[in-house]
N, C-alpha and C. Protein backbone atom coordinates (compact mmCIF):
# COMPACT_ATOMS: atom_id res chain seq x y z
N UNK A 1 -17.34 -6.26 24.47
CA UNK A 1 -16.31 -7.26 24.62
C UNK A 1 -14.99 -6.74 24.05
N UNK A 2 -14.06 -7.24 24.82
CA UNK A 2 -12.71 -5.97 24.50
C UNK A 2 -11.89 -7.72 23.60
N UNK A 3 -11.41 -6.99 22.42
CA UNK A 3 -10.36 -8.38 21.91
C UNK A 3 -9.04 -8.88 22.16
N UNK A 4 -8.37 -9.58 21.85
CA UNK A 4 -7.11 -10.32 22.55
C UNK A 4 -6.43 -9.32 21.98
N UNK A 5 -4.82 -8.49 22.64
CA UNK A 5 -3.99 -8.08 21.69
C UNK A 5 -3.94 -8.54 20.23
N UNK A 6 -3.74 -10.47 20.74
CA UNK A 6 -2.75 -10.74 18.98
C UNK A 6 -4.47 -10.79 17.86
N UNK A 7 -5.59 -10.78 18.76
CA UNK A 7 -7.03 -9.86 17.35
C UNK A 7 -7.03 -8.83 16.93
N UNK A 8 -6.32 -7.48 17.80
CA UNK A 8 -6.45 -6.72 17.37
C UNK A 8 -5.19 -6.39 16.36
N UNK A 9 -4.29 -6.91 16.38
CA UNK A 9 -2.73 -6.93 15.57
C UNK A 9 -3.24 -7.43 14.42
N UNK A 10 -3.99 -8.59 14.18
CA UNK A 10 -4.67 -9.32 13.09
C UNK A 10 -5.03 -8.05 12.35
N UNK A 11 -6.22 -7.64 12.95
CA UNK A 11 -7.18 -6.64 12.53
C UNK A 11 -6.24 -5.58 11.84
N UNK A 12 -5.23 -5.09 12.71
CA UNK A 12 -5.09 -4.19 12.39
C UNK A 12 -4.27 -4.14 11.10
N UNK A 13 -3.46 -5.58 10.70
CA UNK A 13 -2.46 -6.01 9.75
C UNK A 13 -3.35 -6.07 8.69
N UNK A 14 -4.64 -6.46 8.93
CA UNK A 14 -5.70 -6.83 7.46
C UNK A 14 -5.87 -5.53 6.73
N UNK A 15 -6.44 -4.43 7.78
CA UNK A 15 -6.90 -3.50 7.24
C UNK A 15 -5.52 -2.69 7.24
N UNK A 16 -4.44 -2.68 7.54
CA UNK A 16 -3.70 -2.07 6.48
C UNK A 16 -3.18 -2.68 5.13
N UNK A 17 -3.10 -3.61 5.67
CA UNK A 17 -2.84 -4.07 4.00
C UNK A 17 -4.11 -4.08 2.91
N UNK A 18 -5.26 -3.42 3.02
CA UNK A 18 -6.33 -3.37 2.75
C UNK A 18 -6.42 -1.49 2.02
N UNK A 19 -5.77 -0.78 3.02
CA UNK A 19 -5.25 0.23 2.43
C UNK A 19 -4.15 0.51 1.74
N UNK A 20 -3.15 -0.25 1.66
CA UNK A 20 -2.46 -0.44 0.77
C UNK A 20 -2.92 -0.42 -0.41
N UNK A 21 -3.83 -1.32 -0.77
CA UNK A 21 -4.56 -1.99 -1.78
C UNK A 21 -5.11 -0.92 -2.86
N UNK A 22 -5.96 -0.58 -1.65
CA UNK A 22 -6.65 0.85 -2.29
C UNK A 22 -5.85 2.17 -2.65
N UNK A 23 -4.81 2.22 -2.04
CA UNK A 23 -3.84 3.51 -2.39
C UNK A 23 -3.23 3.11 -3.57
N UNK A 24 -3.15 1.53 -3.52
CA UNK A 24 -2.07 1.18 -4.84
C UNK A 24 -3.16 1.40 -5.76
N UNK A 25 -4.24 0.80 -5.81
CA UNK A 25 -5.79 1.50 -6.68
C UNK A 25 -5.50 2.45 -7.69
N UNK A 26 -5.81 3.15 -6.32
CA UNK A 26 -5.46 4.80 -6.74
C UNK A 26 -4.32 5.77 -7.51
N UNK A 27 -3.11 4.83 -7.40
CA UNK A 27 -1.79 5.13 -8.61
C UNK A 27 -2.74 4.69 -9.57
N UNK A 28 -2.52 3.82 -9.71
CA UNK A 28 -2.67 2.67 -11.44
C UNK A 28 -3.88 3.25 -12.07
N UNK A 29 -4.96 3.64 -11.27
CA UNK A 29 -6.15 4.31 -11.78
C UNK A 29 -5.78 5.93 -12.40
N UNK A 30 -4.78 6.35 -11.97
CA UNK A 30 -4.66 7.71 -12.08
C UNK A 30 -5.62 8.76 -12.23
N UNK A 31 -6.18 8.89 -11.43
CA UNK A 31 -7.37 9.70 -10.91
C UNK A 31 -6.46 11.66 -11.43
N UNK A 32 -7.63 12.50 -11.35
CA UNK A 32 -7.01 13.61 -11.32
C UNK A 32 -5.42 14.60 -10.57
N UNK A 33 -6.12 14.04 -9.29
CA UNK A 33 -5.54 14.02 -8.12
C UNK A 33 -4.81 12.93 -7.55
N UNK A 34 -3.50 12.70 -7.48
CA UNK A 34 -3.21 11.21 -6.83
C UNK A 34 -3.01 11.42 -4.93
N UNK A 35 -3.55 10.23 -4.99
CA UNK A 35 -4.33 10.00 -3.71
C UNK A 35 -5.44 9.21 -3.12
N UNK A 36 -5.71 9.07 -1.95
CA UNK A 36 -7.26 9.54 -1.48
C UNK A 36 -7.13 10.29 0.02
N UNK A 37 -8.05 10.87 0.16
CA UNK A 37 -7.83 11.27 1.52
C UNK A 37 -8.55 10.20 2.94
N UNK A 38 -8.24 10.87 3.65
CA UNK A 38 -8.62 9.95 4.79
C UNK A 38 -10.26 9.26 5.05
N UNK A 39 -10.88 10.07 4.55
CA UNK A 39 -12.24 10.02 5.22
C UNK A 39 -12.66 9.19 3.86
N UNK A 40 -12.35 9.27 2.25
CA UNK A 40 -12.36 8.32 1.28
C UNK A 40 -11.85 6.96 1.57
N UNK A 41 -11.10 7.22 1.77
CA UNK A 41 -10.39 5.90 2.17
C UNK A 41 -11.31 5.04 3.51
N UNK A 42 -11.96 5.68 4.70
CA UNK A 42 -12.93 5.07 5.72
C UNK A 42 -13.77 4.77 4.67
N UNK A 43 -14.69 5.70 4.00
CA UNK A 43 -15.91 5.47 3.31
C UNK A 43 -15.34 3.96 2.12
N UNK A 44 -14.22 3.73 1.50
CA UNK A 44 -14.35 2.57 1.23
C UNK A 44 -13.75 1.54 1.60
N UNK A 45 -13.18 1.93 2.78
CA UNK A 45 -13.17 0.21 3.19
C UNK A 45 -14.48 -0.36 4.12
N UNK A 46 -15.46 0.63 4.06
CA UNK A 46 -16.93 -0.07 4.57
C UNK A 46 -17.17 -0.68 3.91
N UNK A 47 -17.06 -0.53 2.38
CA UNK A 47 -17.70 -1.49 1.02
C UNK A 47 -16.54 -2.81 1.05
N UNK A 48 -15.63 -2.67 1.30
CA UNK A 48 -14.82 -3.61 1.20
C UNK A 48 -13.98 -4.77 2.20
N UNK A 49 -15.10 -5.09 3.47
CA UNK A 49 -15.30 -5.97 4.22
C UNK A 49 -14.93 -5.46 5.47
N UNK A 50 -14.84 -4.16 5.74
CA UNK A 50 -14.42 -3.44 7.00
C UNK A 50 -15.59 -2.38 7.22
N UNK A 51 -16.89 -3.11 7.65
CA UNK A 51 -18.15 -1.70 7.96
C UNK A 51 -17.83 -1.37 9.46
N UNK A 52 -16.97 -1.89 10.22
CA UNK A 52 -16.76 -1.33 11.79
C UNK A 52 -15.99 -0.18 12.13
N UNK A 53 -15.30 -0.27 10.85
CA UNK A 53 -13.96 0.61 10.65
C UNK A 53 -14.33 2.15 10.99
N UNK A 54 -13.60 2.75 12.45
CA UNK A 54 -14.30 4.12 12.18
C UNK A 54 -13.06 4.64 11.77
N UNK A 55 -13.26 6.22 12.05
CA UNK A 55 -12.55 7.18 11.27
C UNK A 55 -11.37 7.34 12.01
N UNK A 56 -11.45 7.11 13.27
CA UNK A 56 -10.01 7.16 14.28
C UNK A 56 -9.54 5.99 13.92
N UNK A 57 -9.83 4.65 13.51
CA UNK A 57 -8.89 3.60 13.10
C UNK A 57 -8.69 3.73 11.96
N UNK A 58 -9.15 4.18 11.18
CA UNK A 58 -7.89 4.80 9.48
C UNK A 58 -7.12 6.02 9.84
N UNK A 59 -7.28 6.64 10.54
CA UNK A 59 -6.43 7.66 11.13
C UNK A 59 -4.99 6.48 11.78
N UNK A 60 -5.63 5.68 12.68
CA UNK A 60 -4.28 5.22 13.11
C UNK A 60 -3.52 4.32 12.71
N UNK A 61 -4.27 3.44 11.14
CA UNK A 61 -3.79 2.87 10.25
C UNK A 61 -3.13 3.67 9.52
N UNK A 62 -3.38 4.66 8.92
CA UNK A 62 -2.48 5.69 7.98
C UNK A 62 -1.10 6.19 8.56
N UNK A 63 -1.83 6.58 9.61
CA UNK A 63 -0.23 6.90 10.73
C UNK A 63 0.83 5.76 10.85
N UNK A 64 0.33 4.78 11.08
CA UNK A 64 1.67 3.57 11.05
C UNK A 64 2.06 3.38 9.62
N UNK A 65 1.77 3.35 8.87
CA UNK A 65 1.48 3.39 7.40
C UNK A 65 2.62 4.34 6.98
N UNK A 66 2.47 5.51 7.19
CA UNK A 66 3.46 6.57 7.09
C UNK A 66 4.63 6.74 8.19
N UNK A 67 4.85 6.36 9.00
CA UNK A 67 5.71 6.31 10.11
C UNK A 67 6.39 5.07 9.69
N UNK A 68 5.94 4.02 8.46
CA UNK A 68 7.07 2.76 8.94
C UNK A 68 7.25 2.94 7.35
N UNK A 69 6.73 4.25 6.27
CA UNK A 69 7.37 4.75 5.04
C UNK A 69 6.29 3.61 3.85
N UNK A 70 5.40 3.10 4.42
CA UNK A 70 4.85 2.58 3.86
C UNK A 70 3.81 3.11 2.68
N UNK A 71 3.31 4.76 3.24
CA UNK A 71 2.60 5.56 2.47
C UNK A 71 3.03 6.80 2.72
N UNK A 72 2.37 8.08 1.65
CA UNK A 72 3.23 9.30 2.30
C UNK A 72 1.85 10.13 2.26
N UNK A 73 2.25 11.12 2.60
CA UNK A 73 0.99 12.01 2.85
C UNK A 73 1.36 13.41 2.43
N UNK A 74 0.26 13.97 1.35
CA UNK A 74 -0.06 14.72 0.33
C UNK A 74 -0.64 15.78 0.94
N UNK A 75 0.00 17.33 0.94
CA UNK A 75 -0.94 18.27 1.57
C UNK A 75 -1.25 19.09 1.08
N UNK A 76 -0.64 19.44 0.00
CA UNK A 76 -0.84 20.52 -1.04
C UNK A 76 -2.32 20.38 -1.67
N UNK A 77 -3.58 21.69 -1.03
CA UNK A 77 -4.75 21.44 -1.76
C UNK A 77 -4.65 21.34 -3.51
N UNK A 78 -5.29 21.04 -3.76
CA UNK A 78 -5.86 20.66 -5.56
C UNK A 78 -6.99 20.46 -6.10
N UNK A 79 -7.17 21.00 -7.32
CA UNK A 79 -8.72 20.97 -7.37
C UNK A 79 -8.97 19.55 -8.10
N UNK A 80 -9.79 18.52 -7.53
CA UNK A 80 -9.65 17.68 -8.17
C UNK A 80 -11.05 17.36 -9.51
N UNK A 81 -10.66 17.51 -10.68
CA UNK A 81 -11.79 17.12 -11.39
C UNK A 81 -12.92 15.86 -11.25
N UNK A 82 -12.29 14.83 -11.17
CA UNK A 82 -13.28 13.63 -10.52
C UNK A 82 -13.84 13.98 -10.02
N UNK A 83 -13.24 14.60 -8.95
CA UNK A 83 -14.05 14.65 -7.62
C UNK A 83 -14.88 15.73 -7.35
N UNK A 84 -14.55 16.33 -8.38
CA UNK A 84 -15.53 18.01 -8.15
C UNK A 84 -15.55 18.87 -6.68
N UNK A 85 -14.67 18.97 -6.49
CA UNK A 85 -14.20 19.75 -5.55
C UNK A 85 -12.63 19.91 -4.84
N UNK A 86 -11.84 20.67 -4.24
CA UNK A 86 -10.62 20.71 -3.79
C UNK A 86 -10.29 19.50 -2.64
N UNK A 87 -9.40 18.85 -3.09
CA UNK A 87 -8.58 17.91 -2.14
C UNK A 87 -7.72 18.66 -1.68
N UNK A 88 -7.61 18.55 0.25
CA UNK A 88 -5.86 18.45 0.67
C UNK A 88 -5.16 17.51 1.30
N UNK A 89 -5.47 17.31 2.19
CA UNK A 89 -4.64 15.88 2.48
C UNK A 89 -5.10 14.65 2.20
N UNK A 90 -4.02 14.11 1.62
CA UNK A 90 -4.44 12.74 0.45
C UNK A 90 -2.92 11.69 1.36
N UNK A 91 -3.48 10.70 1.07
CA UNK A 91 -2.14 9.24 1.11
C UNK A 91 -1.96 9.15 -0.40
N UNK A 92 -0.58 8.56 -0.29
CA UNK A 92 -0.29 7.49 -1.73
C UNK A 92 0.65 6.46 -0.89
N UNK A 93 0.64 5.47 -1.85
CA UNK A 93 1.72 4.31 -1.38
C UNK A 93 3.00 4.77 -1.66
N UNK A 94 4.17 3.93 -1.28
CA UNK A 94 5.34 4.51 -1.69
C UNK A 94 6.06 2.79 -2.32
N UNK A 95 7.24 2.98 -2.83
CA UNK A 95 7.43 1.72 -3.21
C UNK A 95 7.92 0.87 -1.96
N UNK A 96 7.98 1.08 -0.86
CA UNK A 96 8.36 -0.16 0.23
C UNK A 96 6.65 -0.50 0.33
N UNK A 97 5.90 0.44 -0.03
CA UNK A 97 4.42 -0.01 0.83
C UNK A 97 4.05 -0.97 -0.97
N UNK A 98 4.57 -0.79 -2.11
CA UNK A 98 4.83 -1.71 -2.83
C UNK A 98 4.99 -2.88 -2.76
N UNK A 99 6.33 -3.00 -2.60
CA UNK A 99 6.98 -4.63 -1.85
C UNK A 99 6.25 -4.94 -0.65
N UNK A 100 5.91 -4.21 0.42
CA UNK A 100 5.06 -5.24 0.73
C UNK A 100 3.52 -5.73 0.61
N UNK A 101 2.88 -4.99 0.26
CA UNK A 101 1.83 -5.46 -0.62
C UNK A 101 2.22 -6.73 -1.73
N UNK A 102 3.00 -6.81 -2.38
CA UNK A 102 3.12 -7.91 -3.22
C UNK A 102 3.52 -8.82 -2.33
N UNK A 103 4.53 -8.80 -1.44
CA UNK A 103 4.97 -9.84 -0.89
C UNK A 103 3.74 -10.46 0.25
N UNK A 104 2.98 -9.67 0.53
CA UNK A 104 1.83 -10.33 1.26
C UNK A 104 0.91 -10.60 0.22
N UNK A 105 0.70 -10.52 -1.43
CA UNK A 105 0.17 -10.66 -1.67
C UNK A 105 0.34 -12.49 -2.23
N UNK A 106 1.60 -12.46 -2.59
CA UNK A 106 2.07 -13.70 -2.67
C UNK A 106 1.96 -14.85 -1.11
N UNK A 107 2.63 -14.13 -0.17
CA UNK A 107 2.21 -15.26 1.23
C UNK A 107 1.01 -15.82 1.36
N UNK A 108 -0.09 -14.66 1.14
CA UNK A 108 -1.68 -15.54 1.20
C UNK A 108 -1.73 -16.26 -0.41
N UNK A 109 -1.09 -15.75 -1.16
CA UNK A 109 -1.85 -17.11 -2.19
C UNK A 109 -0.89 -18.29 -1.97
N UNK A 110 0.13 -18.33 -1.36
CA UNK A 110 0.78 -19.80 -1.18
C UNK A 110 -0.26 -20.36 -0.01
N UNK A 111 -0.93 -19.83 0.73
CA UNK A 111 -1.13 -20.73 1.75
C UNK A 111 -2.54 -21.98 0.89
């Protein structure tokens, strides 16, 4: 069953602001490495109410993400201690992907 445009706009608005979430995570946590990379970032938004989510739709969430300056993208490998092994391409948020994360975070708690 194929969904309405304005479901998949839904969809697609949840789960970025869903990665937002998790990239903003990922500052405040300050992990070795700041970041996550792409395929981290699929693997947890399965745990976090998105198990349909494949790897080409965080691919094309990240891409709008970074194209509208919302996140930036990290290429320089690094060895990351956490993670026990070398990271290279990683997201982080940026501060517009800031503001709007808060400001959507505020719209859903007024409703």
């Amino acid at each position: 069953m194929i969904e309405a445009p304005e479901a998949q706009a839904r969809e697609l608005h949840l789960e970025m602001v869903e990665v937002l979430k998790l990239l903003n995570r990922a500052e405040e946590e300050g992990g070795s490495v700041e970041g996550f990379e792409k395929e981290e970032l699929w693997h947890m938004l399965g745990k976090v109410g998105f198990p349909a989510t494949t790897l080409v739709d965080v691919d094309r969430t990240l891409s709008v993400l970074v194209a509208n300056g919302l996140a930036r993208t990290l290429t320089d490998p690094e060895y990351a201690w956490d993670r026990g092994r070398v990271v290279s391409e990683r997201f982080t948020i940026t501060l517009d992907g800031k503001r709007l994360l808060l400001k959507e975070i505020e719209r859903v708690n007024r409703v």
